[in-house]
Protein backbone atom coordinates (compact mmCIF):
# COMPACT_ATOMS: atom_id res chain seq x y z
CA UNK A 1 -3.31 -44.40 -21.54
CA UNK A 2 -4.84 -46.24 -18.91
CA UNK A 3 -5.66 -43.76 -15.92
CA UNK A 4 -8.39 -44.29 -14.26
CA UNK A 5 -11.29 -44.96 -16.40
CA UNK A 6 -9.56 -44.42 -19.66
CA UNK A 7 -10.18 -47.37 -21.59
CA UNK A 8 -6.55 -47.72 -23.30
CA UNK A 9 -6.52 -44.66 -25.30
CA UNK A 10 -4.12 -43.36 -28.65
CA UNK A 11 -3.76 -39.97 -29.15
CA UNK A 12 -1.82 -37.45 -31.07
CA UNK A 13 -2.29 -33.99 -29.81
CA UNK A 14 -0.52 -31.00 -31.79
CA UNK A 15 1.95 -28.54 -30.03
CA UNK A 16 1.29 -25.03 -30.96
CA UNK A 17 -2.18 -25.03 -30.95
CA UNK A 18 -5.57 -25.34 -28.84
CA UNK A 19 -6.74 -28.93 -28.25
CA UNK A 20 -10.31 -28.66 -26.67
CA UNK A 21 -11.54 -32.60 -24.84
CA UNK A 22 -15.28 -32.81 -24.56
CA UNK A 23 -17.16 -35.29 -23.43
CA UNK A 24 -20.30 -35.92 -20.98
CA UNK A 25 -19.61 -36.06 -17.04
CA UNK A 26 -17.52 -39.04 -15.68
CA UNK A 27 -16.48 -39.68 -19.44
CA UNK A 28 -12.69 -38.56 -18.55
CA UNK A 29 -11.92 -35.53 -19.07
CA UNK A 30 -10.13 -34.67 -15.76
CA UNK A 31 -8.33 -38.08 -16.32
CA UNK A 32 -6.71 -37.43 -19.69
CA UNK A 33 -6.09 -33.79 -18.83
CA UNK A 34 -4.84 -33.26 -15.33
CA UNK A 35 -3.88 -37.09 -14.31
CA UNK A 36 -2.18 -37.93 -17.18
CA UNK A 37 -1.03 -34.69 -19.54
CA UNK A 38 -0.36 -32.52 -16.71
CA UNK A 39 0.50 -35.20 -14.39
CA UNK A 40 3.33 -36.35 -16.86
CA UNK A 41 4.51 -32.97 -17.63
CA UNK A 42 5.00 -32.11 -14.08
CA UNK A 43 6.69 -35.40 -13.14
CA UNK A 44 9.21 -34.92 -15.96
CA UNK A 45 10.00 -30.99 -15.15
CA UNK A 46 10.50 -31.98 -11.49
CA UNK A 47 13.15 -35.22 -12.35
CA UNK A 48 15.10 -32.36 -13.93
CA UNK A 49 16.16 -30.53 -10.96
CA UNK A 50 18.34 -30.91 -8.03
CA UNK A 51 17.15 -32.98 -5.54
CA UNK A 52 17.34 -30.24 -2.74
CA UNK A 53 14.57 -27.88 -4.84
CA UNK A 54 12.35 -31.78 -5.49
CA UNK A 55 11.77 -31.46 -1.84
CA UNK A 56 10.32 -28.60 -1.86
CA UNK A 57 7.47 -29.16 -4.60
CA UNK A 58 4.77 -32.00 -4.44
CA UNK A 59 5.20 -34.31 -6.98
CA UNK A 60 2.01 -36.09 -8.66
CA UNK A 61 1.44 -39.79 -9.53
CA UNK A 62 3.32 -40.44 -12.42
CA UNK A 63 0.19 -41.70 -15.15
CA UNK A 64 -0.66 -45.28 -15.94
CA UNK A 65 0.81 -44.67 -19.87
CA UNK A 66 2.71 -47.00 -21.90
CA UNK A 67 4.65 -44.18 -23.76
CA UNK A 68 4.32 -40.16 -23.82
CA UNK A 69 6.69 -38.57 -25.99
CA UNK A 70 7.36 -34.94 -26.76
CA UNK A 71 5.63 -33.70 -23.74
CA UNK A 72 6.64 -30.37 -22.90
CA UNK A 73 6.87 -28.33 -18.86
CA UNK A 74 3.31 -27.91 -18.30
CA UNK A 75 1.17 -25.54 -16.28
CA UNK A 76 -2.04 -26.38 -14.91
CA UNK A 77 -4.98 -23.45 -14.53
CA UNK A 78 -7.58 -24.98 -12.05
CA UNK A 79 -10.94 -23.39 -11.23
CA UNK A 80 -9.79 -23.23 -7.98
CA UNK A 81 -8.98 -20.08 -5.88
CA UNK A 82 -6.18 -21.26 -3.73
CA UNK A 83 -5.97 -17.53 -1.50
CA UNK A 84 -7.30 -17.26 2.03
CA UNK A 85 -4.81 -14.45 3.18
CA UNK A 86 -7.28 -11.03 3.30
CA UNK A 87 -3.62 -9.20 2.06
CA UNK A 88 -4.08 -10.22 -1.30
CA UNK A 89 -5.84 -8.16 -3.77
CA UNK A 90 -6.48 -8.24 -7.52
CA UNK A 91 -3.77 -5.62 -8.03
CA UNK A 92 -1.39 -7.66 -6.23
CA UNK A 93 -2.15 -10.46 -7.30
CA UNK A 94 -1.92 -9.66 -11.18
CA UNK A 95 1.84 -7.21 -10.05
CA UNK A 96 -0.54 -4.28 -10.97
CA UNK A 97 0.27 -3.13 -7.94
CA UNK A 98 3.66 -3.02 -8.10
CA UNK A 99 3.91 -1.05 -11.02
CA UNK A 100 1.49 1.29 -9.21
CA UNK A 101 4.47 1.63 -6.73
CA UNK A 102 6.84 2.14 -8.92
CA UNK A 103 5.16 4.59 -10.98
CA UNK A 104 3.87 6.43 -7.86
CA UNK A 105 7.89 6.39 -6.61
CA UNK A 106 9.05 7.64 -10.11
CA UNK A 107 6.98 10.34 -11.26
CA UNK A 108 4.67 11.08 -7.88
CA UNK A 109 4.00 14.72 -6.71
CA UNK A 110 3.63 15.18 -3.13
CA UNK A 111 1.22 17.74 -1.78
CA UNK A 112 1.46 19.32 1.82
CA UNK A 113 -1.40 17.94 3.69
CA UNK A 114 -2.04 21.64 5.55
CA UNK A 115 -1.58 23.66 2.96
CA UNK A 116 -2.39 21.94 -0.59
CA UNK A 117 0.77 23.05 -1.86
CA UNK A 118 3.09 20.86 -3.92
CA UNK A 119 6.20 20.15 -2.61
CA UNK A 120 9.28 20.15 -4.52
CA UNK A 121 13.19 19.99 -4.07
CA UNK A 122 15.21 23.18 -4.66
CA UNK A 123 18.39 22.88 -6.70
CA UNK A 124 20.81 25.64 -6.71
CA UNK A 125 20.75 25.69 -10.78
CA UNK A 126 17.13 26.67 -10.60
CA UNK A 127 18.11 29.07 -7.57
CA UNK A 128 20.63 31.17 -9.61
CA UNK A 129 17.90 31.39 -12.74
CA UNK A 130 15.27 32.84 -10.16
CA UNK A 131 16.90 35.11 -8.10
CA UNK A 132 18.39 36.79 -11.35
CA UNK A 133 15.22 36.65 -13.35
CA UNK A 134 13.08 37.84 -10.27
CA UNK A 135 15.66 40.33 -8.21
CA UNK A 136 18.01 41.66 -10.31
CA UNK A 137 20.08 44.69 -9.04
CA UNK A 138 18.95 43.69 -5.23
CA UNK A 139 21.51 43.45 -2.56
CA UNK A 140 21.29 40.22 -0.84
CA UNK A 141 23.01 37.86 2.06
CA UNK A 142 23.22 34.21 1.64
CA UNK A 143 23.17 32.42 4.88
CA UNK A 144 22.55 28.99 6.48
CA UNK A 145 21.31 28.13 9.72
CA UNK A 146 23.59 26.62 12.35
CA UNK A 147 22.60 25.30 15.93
CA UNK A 148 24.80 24.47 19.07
CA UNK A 149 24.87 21.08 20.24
CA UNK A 150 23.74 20.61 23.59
CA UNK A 151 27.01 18.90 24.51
CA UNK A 152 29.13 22.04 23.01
CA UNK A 153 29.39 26.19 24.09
CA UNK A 154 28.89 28.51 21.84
CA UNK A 155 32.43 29.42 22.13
CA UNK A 156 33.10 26.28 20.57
CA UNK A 157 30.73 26.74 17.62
CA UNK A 158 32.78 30.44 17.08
CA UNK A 159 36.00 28.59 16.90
CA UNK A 160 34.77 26.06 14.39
CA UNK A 161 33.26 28.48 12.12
CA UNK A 162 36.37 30.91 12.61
CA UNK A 163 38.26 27.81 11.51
CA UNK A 164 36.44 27.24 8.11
CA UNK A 165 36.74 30.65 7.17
CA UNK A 166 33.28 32.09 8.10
CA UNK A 167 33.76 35.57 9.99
CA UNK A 168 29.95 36.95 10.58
CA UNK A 169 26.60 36.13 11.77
CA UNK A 170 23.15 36.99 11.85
CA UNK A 171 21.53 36.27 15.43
CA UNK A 172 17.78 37.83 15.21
CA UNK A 173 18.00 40.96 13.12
CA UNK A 174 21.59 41.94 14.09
CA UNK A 175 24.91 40.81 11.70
CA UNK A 176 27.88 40.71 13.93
CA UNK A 177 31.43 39.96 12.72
CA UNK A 178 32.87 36.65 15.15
CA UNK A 179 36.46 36.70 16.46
CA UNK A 180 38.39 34.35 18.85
CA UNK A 181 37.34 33.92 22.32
CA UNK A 182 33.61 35.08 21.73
CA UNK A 183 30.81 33.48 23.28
CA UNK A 184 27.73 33.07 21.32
CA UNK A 185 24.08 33.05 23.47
CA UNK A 186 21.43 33.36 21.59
CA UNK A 187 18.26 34.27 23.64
CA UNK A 188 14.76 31.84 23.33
CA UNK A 189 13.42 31.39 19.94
CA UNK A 190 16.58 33.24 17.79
CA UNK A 191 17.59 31.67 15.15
CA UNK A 192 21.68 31.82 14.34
CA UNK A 193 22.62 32.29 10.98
CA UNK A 194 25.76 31.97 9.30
CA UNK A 195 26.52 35.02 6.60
CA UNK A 196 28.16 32.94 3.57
CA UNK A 197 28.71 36.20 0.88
CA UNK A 198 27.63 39.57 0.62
CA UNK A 199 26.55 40.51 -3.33
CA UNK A 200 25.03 42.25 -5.62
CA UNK A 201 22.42 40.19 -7.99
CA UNK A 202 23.73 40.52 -11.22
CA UNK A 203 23.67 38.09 -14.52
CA UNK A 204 27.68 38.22 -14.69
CA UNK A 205 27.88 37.08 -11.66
CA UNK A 206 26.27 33.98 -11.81
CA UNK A 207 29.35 31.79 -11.15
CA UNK A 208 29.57 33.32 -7.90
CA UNK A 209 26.30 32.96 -6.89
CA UNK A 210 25.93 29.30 -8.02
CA UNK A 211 29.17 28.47 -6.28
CA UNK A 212 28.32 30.31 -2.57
CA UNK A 213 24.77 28.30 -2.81
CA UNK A 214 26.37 25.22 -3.43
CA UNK A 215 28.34 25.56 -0.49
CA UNK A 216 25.41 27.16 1.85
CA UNK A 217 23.45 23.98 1.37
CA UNK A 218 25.99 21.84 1.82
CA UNK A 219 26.90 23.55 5.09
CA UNK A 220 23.26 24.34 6.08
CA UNK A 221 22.40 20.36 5.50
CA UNK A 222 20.04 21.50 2.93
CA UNK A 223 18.71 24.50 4.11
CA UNK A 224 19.89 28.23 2.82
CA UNK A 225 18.67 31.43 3.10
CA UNK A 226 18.65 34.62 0.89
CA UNK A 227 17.79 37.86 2.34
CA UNK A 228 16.97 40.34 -0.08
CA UNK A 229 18.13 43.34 2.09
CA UNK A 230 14.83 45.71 3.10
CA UNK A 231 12.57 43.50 1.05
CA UNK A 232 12.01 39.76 2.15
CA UNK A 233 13.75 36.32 3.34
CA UNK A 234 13.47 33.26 0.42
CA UNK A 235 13.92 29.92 2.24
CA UNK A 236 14.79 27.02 0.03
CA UNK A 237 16.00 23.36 1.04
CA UNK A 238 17.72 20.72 -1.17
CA UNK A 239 15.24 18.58 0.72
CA UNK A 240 11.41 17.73 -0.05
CA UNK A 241 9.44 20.37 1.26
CA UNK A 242 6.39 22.66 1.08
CA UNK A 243 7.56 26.35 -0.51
CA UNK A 244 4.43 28.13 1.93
CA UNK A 245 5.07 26.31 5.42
CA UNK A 246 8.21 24.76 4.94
CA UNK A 247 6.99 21.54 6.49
CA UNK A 248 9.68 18.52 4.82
CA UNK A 249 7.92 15.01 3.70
CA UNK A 250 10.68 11.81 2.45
CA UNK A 251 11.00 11.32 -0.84
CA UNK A 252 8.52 8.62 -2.12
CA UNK A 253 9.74 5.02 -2.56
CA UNK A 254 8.23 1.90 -3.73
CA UNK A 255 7.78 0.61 -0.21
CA UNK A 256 6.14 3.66 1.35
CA UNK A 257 3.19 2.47 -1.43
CA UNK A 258 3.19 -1.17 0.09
CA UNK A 259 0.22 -1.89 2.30
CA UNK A 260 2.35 -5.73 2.98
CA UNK A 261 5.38 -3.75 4.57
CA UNK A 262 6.02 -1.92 7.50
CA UNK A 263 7.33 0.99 6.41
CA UNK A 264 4.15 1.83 3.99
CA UNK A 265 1.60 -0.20 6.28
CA UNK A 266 -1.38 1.88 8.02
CA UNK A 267 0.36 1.41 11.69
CA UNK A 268 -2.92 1.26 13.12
CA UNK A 269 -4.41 -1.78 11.09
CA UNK A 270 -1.58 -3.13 9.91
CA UNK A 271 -2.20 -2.75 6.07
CA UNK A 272 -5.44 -5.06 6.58
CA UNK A 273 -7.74 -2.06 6.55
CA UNK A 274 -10.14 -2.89 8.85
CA UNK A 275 -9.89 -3.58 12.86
CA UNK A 276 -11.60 -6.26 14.84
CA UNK A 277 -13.60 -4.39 17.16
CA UNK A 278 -16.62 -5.84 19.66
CA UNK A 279 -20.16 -4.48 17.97
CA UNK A 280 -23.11 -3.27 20.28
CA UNK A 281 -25.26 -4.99 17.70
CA UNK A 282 -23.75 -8.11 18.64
CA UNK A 283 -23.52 -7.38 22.18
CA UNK A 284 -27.06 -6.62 22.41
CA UNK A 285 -28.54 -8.51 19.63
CA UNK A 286 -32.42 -7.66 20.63
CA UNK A 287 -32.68 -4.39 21.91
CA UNK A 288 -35.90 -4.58 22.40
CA UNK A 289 -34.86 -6.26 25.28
CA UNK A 290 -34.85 -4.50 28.81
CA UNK A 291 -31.53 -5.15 31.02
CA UNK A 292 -33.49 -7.38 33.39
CA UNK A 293 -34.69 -9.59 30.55
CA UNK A 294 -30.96 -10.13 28.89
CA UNK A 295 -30.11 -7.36 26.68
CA UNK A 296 -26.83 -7.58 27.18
CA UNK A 297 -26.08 -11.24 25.80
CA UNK A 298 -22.75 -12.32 26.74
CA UNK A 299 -23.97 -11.69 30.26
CA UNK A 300 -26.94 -14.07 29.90
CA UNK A 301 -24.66 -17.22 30.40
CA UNK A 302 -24.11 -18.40 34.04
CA UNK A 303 -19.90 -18.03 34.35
CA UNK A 304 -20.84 -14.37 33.82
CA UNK A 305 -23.69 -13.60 36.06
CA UNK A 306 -21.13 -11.87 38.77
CA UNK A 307 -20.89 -8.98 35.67
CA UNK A 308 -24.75 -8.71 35.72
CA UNK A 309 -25.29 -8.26 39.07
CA UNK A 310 -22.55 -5.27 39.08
CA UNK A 311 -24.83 -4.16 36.87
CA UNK A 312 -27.60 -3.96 38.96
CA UNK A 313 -25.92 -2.41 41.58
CA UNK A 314 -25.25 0.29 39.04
CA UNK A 315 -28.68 0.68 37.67
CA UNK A 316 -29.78 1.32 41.64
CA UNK A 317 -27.28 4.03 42.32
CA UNK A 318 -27.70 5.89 39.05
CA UNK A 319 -31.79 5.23 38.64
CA UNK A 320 -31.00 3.43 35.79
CA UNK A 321 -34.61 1.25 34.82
CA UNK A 322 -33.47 -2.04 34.04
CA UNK A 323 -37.02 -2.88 32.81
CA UNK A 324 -37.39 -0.14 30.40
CA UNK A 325 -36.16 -1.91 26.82
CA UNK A 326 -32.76 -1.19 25.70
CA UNK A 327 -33.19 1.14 22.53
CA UNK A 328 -35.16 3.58 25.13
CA UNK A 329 -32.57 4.09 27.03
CA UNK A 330 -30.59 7.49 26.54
CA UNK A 331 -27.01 7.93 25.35
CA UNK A 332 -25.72 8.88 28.26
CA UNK A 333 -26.78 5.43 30.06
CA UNK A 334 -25.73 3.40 27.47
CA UNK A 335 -22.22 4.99 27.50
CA UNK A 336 -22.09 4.29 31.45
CA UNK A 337 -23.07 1.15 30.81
CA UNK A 338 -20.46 0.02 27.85
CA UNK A 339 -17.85 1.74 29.75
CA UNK A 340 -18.25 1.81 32.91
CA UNK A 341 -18.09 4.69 35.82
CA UNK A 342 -15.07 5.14 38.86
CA UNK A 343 -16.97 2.66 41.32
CA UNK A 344 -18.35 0.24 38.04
CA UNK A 345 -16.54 -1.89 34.83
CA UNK A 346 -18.40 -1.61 31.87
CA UNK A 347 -18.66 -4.75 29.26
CA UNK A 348 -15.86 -3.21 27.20
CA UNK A 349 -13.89 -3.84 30.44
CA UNK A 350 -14.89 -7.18 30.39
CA UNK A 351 -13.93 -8.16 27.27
CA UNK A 352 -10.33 -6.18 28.66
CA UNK A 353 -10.55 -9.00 30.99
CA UNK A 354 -11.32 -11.68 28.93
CA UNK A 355 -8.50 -11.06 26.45
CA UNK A 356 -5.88 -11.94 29.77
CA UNK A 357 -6.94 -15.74 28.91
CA UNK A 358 -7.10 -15.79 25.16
CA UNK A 359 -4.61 -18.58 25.65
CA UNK A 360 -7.89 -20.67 26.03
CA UNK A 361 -9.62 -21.90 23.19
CA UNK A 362 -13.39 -21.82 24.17
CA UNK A 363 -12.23 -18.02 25.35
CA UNK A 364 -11.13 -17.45 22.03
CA UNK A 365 -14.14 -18.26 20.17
CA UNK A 366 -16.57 -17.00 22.82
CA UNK A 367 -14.83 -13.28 22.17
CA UNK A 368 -15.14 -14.13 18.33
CA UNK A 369 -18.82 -13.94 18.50
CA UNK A 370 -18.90 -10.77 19.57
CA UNK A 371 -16.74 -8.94 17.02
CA UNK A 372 -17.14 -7.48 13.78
CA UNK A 373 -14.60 -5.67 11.04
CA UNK A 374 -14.84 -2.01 11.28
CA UNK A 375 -13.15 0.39 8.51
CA UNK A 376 -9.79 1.78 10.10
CA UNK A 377 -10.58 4.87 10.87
CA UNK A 378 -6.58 6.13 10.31
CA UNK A 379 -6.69 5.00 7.17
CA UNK A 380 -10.37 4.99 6.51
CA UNK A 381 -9.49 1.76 4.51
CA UNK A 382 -6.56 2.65 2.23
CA UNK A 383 -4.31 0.31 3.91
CA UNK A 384 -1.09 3.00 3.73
CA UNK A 385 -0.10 5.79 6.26
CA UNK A 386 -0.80 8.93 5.44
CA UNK A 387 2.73 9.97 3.99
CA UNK A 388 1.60 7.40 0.66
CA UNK A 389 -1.75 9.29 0.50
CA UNK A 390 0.27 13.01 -0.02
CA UNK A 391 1.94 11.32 -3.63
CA UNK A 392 -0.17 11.63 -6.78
CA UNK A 393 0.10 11.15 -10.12
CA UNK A 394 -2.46 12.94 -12.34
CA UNK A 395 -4.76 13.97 -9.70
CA UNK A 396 -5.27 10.91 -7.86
CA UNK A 397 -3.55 9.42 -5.32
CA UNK A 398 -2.61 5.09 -5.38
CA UNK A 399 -5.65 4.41 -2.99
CA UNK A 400 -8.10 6.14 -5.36
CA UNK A 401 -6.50 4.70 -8.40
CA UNK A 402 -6.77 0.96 -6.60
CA UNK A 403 -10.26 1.58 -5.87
CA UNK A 404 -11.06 1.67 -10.09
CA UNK A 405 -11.92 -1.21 -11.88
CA UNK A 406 -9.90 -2.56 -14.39
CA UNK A 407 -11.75 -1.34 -17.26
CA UNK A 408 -11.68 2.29 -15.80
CA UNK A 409 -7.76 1.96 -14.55
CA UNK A 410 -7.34 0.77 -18.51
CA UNK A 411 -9.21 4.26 -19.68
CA UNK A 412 -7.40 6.28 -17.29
CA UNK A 413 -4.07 5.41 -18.59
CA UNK A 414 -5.06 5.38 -22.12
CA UNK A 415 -6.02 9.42 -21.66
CA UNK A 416 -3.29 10.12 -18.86
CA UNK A 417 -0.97 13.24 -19.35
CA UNK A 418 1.85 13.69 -18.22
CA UNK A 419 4.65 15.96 -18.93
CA UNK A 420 7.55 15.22 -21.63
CA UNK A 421 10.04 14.75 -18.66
CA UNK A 422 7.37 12.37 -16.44
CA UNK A 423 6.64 10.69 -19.78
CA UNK A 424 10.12 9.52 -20.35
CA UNK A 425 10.96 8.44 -16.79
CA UNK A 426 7.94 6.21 -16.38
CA UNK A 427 7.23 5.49 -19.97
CA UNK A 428 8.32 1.70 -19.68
CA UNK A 429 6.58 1.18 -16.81
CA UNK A 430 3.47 2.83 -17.82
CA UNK A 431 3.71 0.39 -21.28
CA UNK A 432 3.24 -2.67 -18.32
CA UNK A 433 0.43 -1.04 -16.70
CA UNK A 434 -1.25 -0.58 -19.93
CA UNK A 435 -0.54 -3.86 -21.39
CA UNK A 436 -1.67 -5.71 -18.17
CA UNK A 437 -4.87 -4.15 -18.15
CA UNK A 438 -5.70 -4.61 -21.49
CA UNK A 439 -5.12 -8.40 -20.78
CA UNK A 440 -7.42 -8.49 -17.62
CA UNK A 441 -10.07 -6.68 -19.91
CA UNK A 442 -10.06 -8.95 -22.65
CA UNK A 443 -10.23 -12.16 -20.48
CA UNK A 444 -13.88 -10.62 -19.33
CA UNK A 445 -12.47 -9.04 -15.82
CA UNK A 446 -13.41 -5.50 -16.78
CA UNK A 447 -15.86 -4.93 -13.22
CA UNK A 448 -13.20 -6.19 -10.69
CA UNK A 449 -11.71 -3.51 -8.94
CA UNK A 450 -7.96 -3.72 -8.48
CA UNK A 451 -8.47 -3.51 -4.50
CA UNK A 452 -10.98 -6.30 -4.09
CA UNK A 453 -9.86 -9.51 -1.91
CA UNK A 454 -8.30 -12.55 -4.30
CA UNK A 455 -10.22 -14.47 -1.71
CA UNK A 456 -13.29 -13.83 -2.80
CA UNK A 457 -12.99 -14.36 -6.09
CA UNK A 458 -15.12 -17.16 -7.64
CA UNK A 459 -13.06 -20.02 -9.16
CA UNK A 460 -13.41 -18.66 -12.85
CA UNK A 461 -12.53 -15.41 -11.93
CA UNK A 462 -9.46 -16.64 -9.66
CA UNK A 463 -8.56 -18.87 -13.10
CA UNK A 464 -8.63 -16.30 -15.35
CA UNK A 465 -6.36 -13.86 -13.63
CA UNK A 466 -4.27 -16.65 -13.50
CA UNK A 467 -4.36 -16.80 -17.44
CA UNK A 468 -4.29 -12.69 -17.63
CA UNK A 469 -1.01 -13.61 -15.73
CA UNK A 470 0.34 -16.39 -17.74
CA UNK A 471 0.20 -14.18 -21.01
CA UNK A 472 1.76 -11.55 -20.28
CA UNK A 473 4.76 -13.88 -18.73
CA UNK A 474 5.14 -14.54 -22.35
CA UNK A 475 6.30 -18.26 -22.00
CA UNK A 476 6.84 -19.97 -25.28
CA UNK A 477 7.11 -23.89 -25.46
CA UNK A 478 5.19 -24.79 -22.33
CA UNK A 479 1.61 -26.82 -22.22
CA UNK A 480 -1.24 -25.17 -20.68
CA UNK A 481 -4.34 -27.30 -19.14
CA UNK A 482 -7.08 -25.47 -18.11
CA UNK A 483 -10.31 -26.69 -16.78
CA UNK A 484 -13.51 -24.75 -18.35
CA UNK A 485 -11.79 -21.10 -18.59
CA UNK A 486 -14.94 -19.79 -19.69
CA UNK A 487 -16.92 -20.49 -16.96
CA UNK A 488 -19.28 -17.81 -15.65
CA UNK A 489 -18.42 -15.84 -18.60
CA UNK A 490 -21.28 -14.24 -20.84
CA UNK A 491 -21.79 -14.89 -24.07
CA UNK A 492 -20.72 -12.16 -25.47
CA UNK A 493 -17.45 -12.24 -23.55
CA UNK A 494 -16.32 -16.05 -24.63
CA UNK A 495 -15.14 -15.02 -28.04
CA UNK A 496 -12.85 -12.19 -25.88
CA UNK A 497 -11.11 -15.41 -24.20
CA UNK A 498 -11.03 -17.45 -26.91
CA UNK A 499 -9.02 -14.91 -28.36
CA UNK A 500 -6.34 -14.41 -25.74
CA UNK A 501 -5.72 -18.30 -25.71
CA UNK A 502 -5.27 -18.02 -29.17
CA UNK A 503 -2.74 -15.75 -28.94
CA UNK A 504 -1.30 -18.03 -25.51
CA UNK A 505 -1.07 -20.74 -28.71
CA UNK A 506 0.64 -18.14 -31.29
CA UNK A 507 3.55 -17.52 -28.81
CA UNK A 508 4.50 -21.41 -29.12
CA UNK A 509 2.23 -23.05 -26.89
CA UNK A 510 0.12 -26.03 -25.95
């Protein structure tokens, strides 16, 4: 090998196991490693495909070697963090998060936001079992709700149901029995209600039962009624809803959990979190200041002077002081001033009317100065509409369960419980979660939470997620270069990595 400042180097390096090159700086390292291992691996993996996917991946140098034989796909592990994009967090970027979301859509209990009650979906198996365990002997009606179409009389609706074999209703308080040519107008707020079967509650008549429900909700669209005649009205729904209000939610998905889609995305923010908003502590930087001397900074320059002297004319109608310093000034001045009165545009107005020419770059980065990230206050900085928040799994909701760091996430699901039923729905996906965290842990990322920015990771951290990552793909025959992966580490935390790259070398790698 000849590359770069190696001085025609032999080597024999063994497959399966971990090869460690030391040397002093400028003694190349970087040259054996990355310009000619990696650099050689890469080149040969990307001759193998199509020339239609070559185009699409840049292709290194190939190495100033004289032979290289047995080289295997390799992967390199930089201490670089490549992310800039604010979307991408820890938990995304290790799929944590997308187990979250399909955990959350599996086994996740939604609570009514007004009430606290959990909300649940009746079937009418579990109907039959409570109506006989709870009202035996009762006389009851079973009825669905019906509506007329704006477009069609109520004669109509009569016809239809007369059609289908229904013959009485309940409008308000009052069953009537329906026949031909009757017109049907219910007065404001009554309710219409079809009568489905007339019955007894008994447990020999369960067939009966379970057979009129199954037809009520399907005729109701998911909505029946039982009256239990001189007692009470039982309202259940083959839909998701809360059993004291009756308020409906959608049954949780994996995208209502994603803060990088639409559907799950604070609509507000946009799933970023925070807004860009103009500060007041930017605005007026010294508030010391009085208004005469320049509080308000953006107003100081001379293409904005027409703004300040609007301002005077506004301090002289409402006895505004300009030379008393800003921070003396009382709320009530301050809010005239920021935004503005009927005969008067405030400097929120004129930042209105500097966004018309953001098309202009120095316009662009003047209004930049003046703006700062704010928490969402929708979202308060969970990313997600609310609907996501109302799902929870063992008490917490995905925000609050983001907001842990791995080594707490990795005790809560060692001690989570869950029910026998829960258990076996999500127990493959919980096995993920689990293993996954224990991976981050043992790499020495136990104090990152799972919502903090990739960006702003430092380049060990970034390079050991990246390993975290590259375990648990479980690749076998593929060589691995990584540049210091102990970096920033403690101590007492290097023999933690050590071991997870000697397990990356168990599983048949370089």
């Amino acid at each position: 090998a000849r590359q770069n400042n190696l001085k025609a180097i032999n080597l024999r390096l063994p497959h399966d196991k971990i090869t460690v090159i030391t040397g002093l700086s400028g003694s190349g390292k970087s040259s054996l490693a990355f310009d000619t291992l990696f650099a050689e691996g890469q080149w040969r993996y990307i001759e193998s495909l199509s020339t239609y996917s070559r185009q699409f991946l840049e292709k290194l140098d190939r190495p100033d070697v004289d032979y290289i034989g047995n080289i295997r796909p390799a992967v390199a592990v930089e201490q670089k963090n490549p992310v800039r994009t604010s979307r991408s967090t820890v938990g995304t970027a290790t799929e944590l998060y997308d187990y979250f979301r399909l955990l959350y859509a599996r086994i996740g209990k939604t609570f009514c936001p007004d009430c606290g009650q959990q909300a649940r979906v009746d079937h009418p198996s579990q109907v039959v079992e409570r109506l006989i365990k709870e009202h035996s002997g009762d006389r009851v009606y079973i009825l669905f709700p019906v509506e007329i179409d704006g477009e069609k009389s109520g004669r109509e609706m009569i016809t239809r149901l007369l059609e289908r074999g229904f013959i009485r209703l309940k409008l308000g308080d009052v069953v009537k029995q329906i026949h031909p040519g009757m017109n049907l107008e219910p007065g404001p707020g009554q309710q219409i209600q079809v009568v489905l079967d007339r019955l007894i509650l008994r447990a020999d008549d369960r067939t009966r039962l379970a057979d009129s429900l199954d037809t009520a909700f399907s005729e109701g669209r998911g909505k029946v009624y039982i009256e239990i005649l001189g007692k009470q009205i039982l309202r259940f729904s083959s839909r998701l809803h809360c059993p004291h209000c009756g308020r409906e939610f959608e049954q949780p998905h994996p995208l209502l959990f994603s803060f990088n889609h639409p559907v799950g995305a604070c609509p507000q923010c946009k799933g970023f979190g925070n807004l860009l908003l103009y500060d007041e502590d930017l605005i007026v930087p010294d508030k010391s200041l009085s208004l005469a001397q320049g509080a308000i900074e953006p107003w100081t320059k001379p293409s904005h002077r027409w703004w300040y002297h609007q301002l005077e004319k506004l301090c002289r109608r409402k006895h505004i002081d300009m030379n008393k310093p800003f921070y003396r000034l009382t709320e009530e001045e301050k809010r005239m001033i920021f935004e503005g009165t009927d005969d008067y545009e405030g400097v929120y107005q004129f930042f209105v009317y500097l966004e018309e020419k953001r098309y202009k770059l120095p316009v662009r980065v003047f209004l930049s100065r003046y703006r700062s990230q704010f928490t969402c206050p929708d979202c308060q900085g969970s990313r997600l509409r609310p609907q996501a928040l109302w799902v929870k799994v063992a008490g917490f909701d995905i925000h609050q369960l983001s907001q842990m760091s791995i080594e707490q996430a990795r005790g809560f699901f060692s001690h989570i419980r869950l029910s026998n039923f829960d258990q076996a729905v999500a127990g493959e996906v919980l096995k993920k979660i689990s293993a996954k965290l224990e991976l981050l842990y043992r790499t020495g990322l136990g104090y990152l939470t799972l919502d903090r920015q990739t960006r702003t990771l430092s380049g060990g951290e970034a390079q050991r997620v990246n390993i975290a990552n590259q375990l648990s793909a479980r690749l076998a025959g593929t060589l691995y270069v990584l540049d210091e992966p102990t970096i920033g580490l403690h101590v007492r935390d290097t023999h933690m990595l050590v071991d997870v790259l000697k397990d990356l070398a168990s599983t048949g790698n370089t």
